[in-house]
Protein backbone atom coordinates (compact mmCIF):
# COMPACT_ATOMS: atom_id res chain seq x y z
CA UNK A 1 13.28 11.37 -35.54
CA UNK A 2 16.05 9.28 -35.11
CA UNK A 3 14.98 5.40 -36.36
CA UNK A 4 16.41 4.21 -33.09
CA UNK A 5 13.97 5.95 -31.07
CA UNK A 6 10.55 4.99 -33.08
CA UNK A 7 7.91 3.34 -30.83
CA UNK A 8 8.49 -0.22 -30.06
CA UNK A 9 5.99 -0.40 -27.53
CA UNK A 10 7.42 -3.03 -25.20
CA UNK A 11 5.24 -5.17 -22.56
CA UNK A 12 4.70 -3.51 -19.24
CA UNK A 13 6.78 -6.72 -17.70
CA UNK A 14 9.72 -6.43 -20.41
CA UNK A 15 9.44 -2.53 -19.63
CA UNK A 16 9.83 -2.96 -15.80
CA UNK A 17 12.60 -5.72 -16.19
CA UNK A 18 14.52 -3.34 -18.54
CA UNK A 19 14.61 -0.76 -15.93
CA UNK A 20 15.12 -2.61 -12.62
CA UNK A 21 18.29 -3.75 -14.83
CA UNK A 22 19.53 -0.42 -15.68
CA UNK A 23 18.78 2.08 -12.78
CA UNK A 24 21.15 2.72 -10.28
CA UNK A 25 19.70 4.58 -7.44
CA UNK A 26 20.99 4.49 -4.04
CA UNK A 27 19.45 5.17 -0.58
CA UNK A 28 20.64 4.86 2.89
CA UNK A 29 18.91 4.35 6.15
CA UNK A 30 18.40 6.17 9.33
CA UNK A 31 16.53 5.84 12.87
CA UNK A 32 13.76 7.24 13.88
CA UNK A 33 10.90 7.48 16.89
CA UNK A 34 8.28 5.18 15.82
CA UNK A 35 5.98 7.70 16.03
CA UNK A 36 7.85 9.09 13.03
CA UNK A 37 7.89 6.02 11.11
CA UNK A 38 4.29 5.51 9.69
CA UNK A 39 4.49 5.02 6.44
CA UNK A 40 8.27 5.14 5.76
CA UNK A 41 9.71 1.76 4.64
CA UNK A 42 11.75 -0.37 7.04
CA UNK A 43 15.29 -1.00 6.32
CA UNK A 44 15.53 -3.53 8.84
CA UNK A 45 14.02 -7.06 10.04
CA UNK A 46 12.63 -6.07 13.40
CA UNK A 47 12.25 -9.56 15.77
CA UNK A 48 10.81 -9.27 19.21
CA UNK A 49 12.55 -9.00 22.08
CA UNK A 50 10.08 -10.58 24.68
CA UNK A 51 7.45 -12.83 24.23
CA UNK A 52 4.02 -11.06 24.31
CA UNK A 53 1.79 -11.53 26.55
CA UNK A 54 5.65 -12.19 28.89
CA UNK A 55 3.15 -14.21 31.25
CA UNK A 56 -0.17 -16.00 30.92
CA UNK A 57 -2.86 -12.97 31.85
CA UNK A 58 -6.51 -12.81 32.00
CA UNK A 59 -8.28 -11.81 29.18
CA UNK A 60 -11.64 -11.15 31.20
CA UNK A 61 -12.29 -9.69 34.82
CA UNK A 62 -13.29 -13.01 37.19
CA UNK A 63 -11.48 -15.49 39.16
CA UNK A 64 -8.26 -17.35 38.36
CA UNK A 65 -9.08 -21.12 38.80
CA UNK A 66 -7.61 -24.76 38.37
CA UNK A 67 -9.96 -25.77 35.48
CA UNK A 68 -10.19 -29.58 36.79
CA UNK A 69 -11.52 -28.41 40.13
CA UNK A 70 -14.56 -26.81 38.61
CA UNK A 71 -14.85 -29.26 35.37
CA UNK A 72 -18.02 -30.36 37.13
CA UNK A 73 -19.22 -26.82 38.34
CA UNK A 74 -22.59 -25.50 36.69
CA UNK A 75 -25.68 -23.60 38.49
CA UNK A 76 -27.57 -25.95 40.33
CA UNK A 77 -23.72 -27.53 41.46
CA UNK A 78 -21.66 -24.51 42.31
CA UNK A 79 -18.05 -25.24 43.35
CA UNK A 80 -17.15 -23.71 46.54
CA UNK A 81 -13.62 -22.56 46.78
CA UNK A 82 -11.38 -20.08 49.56
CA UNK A 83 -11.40 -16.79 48.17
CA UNK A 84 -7.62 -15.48 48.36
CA UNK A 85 -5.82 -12.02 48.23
CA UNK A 86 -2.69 -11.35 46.62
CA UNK A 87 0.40 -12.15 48.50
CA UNK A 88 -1.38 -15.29 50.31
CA UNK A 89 -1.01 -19.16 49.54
CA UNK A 90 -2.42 -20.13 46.27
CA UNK A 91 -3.82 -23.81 46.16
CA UNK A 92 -6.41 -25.69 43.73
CA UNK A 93 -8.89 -25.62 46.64
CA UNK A 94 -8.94 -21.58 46.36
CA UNK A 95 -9.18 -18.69 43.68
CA UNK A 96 -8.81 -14.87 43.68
CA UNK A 97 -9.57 -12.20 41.94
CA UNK A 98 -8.14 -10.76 38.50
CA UNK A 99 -8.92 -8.33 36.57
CA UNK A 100 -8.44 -7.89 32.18
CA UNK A 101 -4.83 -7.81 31.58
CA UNK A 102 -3.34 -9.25 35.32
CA UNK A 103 -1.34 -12.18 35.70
CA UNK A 104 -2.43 -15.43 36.60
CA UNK A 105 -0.68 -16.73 39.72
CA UNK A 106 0.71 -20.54 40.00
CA UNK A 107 -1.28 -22.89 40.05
CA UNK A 108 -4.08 -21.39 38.24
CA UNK A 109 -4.45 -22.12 34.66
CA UNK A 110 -7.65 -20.32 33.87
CA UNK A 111 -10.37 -17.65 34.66
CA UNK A 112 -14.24 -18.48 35.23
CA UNK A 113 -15.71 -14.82 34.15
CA UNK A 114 -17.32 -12.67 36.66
CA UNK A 115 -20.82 -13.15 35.46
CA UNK A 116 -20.12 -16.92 36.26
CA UNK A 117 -19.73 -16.72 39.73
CA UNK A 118 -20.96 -15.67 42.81
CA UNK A 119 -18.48 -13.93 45.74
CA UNK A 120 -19.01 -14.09 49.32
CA UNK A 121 -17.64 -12.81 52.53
CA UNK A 122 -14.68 -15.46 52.55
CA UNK A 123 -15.46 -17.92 49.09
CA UNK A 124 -16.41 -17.68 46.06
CA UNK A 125 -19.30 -20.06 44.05
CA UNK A 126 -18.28 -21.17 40.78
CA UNK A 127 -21.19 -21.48 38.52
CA UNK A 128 -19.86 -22.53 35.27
CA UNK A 129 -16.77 -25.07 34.29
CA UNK A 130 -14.15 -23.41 32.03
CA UNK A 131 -11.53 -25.34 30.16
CA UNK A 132 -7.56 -25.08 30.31
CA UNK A 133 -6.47 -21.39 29.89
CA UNK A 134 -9.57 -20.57 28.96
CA UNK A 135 -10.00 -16.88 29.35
CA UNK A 136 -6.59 -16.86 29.40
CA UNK A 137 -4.25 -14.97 26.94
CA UNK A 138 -1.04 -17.47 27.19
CA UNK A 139 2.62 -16.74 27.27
CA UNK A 140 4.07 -15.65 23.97
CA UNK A 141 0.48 -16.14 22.13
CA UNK A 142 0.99 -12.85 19.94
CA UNK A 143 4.21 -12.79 19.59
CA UNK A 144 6.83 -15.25 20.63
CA UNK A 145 10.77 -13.96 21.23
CA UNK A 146 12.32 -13.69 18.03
CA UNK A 147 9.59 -13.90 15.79
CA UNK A 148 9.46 -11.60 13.10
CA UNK A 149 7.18 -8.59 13.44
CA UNK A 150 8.42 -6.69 10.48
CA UNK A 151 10.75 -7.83 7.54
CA UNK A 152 12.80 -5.12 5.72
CA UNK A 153 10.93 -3.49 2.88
CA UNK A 154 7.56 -3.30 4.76
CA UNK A 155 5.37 -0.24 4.43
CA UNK A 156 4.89 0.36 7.84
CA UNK A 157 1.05 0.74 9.00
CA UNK A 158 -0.13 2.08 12.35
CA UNK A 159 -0.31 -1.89 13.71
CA UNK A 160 3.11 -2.21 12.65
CA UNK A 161 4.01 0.94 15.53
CA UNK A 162 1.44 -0.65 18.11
CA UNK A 163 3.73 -3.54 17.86
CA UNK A 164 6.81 -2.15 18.51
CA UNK A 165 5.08 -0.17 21.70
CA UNK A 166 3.88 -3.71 22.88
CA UNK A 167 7.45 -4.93 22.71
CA UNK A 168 9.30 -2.07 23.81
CA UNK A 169 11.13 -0.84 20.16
CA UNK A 170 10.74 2.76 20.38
CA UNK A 171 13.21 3.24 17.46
CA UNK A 172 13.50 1.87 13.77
CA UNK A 173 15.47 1.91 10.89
CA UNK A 174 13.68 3.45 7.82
CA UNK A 175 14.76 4.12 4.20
CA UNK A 176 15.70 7.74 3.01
CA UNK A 177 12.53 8.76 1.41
CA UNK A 178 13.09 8.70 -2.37
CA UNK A 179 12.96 11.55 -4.19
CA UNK A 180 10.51 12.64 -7.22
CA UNK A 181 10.55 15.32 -9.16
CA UNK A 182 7.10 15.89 -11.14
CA UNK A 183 6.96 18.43 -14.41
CA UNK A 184 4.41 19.18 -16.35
CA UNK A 185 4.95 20.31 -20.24
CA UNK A 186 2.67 22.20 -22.69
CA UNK A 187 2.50 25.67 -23.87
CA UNK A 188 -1.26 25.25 -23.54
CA UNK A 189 -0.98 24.04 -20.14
CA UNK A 190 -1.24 26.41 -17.24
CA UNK A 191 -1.11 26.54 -13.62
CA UNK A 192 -4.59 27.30 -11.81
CA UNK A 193 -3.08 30.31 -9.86
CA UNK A 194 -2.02 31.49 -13.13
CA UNK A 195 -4.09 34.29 -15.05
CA UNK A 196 -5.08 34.60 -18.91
CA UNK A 197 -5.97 37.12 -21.49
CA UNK A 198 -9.38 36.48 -22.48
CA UNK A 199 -10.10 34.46 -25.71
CA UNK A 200 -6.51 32.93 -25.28
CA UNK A 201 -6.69 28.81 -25.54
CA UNK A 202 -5.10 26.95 -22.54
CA UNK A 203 -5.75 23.77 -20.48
CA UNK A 204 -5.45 23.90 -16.66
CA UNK A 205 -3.03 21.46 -15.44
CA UNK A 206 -4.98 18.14 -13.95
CA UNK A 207 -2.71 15.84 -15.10
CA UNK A 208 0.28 16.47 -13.17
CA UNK A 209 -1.34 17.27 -10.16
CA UNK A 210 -3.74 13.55 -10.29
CA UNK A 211 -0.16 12.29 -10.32
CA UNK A 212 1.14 14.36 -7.66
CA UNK A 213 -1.97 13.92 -5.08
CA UNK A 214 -1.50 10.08 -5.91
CA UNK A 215 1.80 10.22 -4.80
CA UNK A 216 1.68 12.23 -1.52
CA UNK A 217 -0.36 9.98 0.53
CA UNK A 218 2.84 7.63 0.38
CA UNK A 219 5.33 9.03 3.45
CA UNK A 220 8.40 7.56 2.33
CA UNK A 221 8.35 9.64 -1.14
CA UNK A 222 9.28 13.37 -0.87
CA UNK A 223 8.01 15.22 -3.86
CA UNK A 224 8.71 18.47 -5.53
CA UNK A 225 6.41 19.88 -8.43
CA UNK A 226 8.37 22.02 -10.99
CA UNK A 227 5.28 23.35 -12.45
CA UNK A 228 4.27 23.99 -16.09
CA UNK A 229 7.23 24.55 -18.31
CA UNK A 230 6.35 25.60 -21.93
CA UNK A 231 7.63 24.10 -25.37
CA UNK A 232 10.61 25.38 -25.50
CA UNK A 233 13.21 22.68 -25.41
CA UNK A 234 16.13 25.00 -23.66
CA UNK A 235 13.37 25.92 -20.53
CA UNK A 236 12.69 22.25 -20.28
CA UNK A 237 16.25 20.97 -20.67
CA UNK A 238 17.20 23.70 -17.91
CA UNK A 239 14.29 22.50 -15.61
CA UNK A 240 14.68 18.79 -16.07
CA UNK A 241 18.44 19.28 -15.04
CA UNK A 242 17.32 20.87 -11.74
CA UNK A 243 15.18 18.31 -11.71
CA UNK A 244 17.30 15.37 -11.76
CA UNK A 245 19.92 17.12 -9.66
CA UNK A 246 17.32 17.52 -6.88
CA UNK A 247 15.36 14.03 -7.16
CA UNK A 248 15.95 10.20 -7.79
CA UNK A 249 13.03 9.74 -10.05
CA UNK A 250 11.62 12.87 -12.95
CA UNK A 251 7.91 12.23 -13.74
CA UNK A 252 6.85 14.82 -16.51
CA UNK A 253 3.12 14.85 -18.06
CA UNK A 254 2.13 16.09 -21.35
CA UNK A 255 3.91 15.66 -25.05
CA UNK A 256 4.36 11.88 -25.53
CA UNK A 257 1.97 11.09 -28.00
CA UNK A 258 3.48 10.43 -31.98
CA UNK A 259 2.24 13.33 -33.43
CA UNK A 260 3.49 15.71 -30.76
CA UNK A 261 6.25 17.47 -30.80
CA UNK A 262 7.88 15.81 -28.45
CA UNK A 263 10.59 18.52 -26.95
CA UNK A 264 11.23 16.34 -23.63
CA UNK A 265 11.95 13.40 -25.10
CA UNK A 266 14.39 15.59 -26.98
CA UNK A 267 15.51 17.73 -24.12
CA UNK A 268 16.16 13.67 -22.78
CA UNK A 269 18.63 12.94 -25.65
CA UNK A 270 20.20 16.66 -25.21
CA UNK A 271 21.32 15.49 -21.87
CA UNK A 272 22.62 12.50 -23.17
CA UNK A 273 20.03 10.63 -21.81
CA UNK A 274 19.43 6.35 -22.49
CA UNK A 275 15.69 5.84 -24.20
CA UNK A 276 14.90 2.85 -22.60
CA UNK A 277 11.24 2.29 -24.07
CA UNK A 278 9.95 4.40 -26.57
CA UNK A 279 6.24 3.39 -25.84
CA UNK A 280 4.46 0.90 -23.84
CA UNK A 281 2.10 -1.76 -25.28
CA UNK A 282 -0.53 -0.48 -22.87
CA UNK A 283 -4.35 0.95 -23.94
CA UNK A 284 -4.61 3.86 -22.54
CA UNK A 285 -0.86 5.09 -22.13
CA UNK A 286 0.94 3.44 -25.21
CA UNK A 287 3.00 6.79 -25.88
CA UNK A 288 4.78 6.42 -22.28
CA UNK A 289 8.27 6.74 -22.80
CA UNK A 290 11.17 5.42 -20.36
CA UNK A 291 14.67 6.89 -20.24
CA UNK A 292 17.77 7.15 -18.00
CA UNK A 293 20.34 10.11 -16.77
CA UNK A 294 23.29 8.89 -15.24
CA UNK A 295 21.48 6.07 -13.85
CA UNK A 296 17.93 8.01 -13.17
CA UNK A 297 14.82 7.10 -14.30
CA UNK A 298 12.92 9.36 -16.18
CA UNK A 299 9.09 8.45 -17.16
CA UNK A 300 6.97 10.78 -19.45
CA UNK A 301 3.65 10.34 -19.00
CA UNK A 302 0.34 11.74 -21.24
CA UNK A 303 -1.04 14.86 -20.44
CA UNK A 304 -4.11 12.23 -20.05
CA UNK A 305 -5.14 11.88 -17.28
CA UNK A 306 -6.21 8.72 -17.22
CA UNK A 307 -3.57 7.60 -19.52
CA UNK A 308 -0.77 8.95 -17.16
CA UNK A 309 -2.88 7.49 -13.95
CA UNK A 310 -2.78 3.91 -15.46
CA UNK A 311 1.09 4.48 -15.95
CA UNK A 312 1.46 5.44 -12.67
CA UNK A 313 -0.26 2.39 -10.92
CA UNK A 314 0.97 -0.24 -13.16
CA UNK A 315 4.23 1.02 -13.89
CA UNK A 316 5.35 3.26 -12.06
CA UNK A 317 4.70 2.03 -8.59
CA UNK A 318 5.07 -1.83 -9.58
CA UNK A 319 8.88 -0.61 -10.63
CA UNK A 320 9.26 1.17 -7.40
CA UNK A 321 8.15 -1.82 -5.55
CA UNK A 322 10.85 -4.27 -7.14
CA UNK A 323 13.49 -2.18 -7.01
CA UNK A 324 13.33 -0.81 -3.16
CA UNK A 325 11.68 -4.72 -1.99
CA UNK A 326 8.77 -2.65 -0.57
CA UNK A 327 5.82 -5.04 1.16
CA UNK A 328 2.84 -2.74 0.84
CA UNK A 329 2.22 -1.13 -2.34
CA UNK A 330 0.65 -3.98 -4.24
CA UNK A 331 -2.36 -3.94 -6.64
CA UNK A 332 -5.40 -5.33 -4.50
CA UNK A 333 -6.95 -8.02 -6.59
CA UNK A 334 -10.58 -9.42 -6.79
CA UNK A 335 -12.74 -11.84 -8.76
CA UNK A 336 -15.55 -10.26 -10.16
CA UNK A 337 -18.22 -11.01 -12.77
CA UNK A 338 -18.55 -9.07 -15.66
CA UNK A 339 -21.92 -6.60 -16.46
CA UNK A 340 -21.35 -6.60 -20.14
CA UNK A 341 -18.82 -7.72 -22.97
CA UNK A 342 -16.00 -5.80 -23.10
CA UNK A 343 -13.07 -5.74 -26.17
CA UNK A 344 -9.35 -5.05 -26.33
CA UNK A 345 -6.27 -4.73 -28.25
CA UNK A 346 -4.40 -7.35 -29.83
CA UNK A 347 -0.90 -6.69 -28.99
CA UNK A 348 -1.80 -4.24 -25.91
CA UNK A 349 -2.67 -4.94 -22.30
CA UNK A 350 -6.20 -2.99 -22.60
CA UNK A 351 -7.25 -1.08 -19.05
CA UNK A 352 -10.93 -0.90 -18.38
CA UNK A 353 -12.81 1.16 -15.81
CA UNK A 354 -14.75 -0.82 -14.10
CA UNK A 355 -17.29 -0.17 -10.96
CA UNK A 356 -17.31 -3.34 -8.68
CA UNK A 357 -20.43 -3.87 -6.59
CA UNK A 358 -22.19 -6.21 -4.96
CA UNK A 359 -24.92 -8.48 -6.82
CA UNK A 360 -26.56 -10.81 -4.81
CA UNK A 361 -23.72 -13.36 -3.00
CA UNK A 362 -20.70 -12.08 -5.75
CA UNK A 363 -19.41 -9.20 -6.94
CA UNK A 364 -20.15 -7.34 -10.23
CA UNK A 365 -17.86 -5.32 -12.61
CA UNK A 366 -19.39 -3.10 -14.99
CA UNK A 367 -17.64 -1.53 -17.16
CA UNK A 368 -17.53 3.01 -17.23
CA UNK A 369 -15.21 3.97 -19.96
CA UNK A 370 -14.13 1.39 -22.70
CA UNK A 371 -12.24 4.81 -24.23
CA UNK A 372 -10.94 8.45 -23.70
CA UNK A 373 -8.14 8.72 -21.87
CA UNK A 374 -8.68 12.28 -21.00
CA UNK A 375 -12.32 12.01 -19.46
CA UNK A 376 -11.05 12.58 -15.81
CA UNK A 377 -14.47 12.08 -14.74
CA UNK A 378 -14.72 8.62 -15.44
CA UNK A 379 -12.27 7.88 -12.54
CA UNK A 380 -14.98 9.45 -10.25
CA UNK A 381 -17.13 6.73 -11.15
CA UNK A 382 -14.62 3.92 -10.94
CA UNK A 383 -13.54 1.75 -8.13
CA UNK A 384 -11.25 -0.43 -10.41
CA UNK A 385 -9.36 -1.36 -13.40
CA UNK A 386 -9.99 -4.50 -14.93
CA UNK A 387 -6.97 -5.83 -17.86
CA UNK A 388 -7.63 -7.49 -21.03
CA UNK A 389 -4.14 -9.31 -22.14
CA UNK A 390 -2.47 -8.54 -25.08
CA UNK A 391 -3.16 -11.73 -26.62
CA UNK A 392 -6.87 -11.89 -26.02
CA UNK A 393 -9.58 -10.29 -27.97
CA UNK A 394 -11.67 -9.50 -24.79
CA UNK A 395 -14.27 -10.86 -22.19
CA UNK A 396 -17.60 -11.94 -22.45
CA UNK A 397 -20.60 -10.82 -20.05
CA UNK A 398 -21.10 -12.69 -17.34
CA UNK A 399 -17.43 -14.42 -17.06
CA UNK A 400 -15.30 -13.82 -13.77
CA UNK A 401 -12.82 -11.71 -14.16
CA UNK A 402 -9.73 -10.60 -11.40
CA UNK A 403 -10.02 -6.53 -11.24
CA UNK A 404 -7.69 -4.25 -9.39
CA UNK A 405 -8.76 -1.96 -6.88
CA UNK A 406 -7.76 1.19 -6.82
């Protein structure tokens, strides 16, 4: 191998600086229904248009009232006031009816709740005081004209499109969904709807598919899965050409590690292709391997699972984050205290399963896997990662550690 192109094993954060300086992808935006936009990523600031509520409203079903006429009102004093339909004069002396939701007519300023009062023929005791607007949902106290409801780069969520309904936005601007290509490499490595001689060795393909299923739940990604292409470095050179034709982003699983033969990586320099880390100082997932087409990105990933799942979540999708200013796709971190002592790498950001529960008034991490990248079971058991730094030794039991959620 070319000396160039050894392992260097840079930082994750020297790794994902490297490449939001080098890629060059480009999207544009479009409109769409709301109802269409869950999950896409906004390309606009959306403000509101109106305030919301537009008018003070009741936020109970009782009688609109001037709160210093019945400051003094309680059971054995009940305030006596004119009970008045819609459309007649309103005064202090007087109240009428509203229900959840209705306006509150001049000069009322609050609502004494049903249960609080007692109605009669032509008036209405008041049994219990209320204070200024209370009950009352005021003018503008969810959102005020021109605030902010969504800034560009947002994830939309299904509040996101209840707020737009509330103010009347029944169209957005969203990103093109980016486009990923996903490959999976190994002559070993076969599809599941794929049939085999008996007594011949092979490997279903998990890896590529963990990647792929971790992928899809995100709307604003369109993926396409290129299957299992063997070692032969013309079939993958022809099918990671489609690939990058096709898609923004090429994921491929399987091949990375040092004493593999490596074909993509050279089917990558047989299309001219930029190594832009060979490696990542990362336990599990060192042999990831960055590199750039024409201003693509290309990651290859372990056929580990785990390996290539911790590659995805703390590369991958950090990266895509940056680069597209999505608001959304962020690591959820906790404090946690640890079950037992756990040990890294020197010189590698170490990734440990954890299992975060709760232990009295805190939360526990104990540890499920300290090794084995490829023991895909271990994520069943696994509700977080926890990271040792490259320049500590490890974590003893009992401290308080932050652990990521996943």
């Amino acid at each position: 191998m070319n000396s160039a192109y050894e392992y260097n094993f840079l930082p994750i954060e020297d790794a994902i600086k490297i490449l939001l300086e080098s890629v060059k992808i480009r999207k544009g935006g479009f409109k769409t229904h709301i109802n269409e936009s869950i999950g896409m990523i906004l390309n606009e600031s959306i403000v509101s248009p109106v305030d919301v509520p537009e008018v003070n409203r009741s936020a109970v079903d009782g009688f609109a009232v001037c709160s210093d006429e019945v400051s003094l009102a309680s059971f054995n004093n009940p305030i006596i006031l004119a009970l008045k339909k819609n459309g007649e004069g309103f005064d202090c002396s007087s109240t009428v009816q509203v229900n959840t939701g209705m306006p509150i007519p001049s000069p009322y300023d609050s609502v004494v709740m049903k249960e609080d009062a007692r109605i009669y023929e032509h008036s209405v005791h008041i049994l219990k005081s209320v204070p200024k607007y209370g009950n009352v949902s005021k003018k503008g106290e969810d959102l005020k004209k021109g605030d902010i409801i969504a800034e560009k780069g947002q994830i939309l969520k299904p509040w996101h499109i209840s707020l737009f309904a509330s103010v009347g936005i029944k169209e957005v601007e969203v990103l093109e969904k980016i486009k990923i290509g996903i490959i999976a490499t190994g002559s070993e490595v076969v599809d599941i709807n794929n049939t085999h001689k008996k007594g011949e060795f092979y490997v279903f393909d998990s890896t590529s598919r963990l990647i792929y299923a971790s992928l899809i739940e995100h709307n604003f990604l369109q993926l396409t899965h290129y299957g299992v292409v063997e070692d032969e470095k013309e079939k993958i050179v022809e099918v990671l050409k489609k690939a990058l034709e096709e898609n923004d982003i090429v994921i491929t699983t399987g091949g990375t590690g040092p004493g593999e033969r490596d074909l993509t990586f050279d089917a990558i320099l047989n299309l001219n292709g930029q190594i832009l880390s060979r490696g990542i100082a990362m336990r599990p997932g060192r042999p990831t391997t960055i590199a750039l087409i024409e201003g693509k990105p290309i990651f290859l990933f372990s056929g580990y699972p785990v390996a290539s799942f911790v590659a995805l979540r703390f590369i991958f999708l950090p990266f895509l984050s940056k680069y597209f200013g999505t608001k959304g796709l962020e690591n959820i971190e906790i404090p946690a205290k640890l079950t037992k002592r756990v040990t890294g790498g020197i010189g590698y950001d170490t990734f440990i399963r954890v299992n975060v529960f709760r232990c009295g008034d805190e939360l526990c991490a104990e540890p499920v896997m300290l090794r084995g990248s490829g023991i895909l079971s271990s994520l069943l058991k696994t509700n977080a990662f926890m990271i040792i730094p490259r320049n500590v030794e490890g974590f003893e039991e009992g401290e308080t550690v932050w652990v990521h959620l996943i």
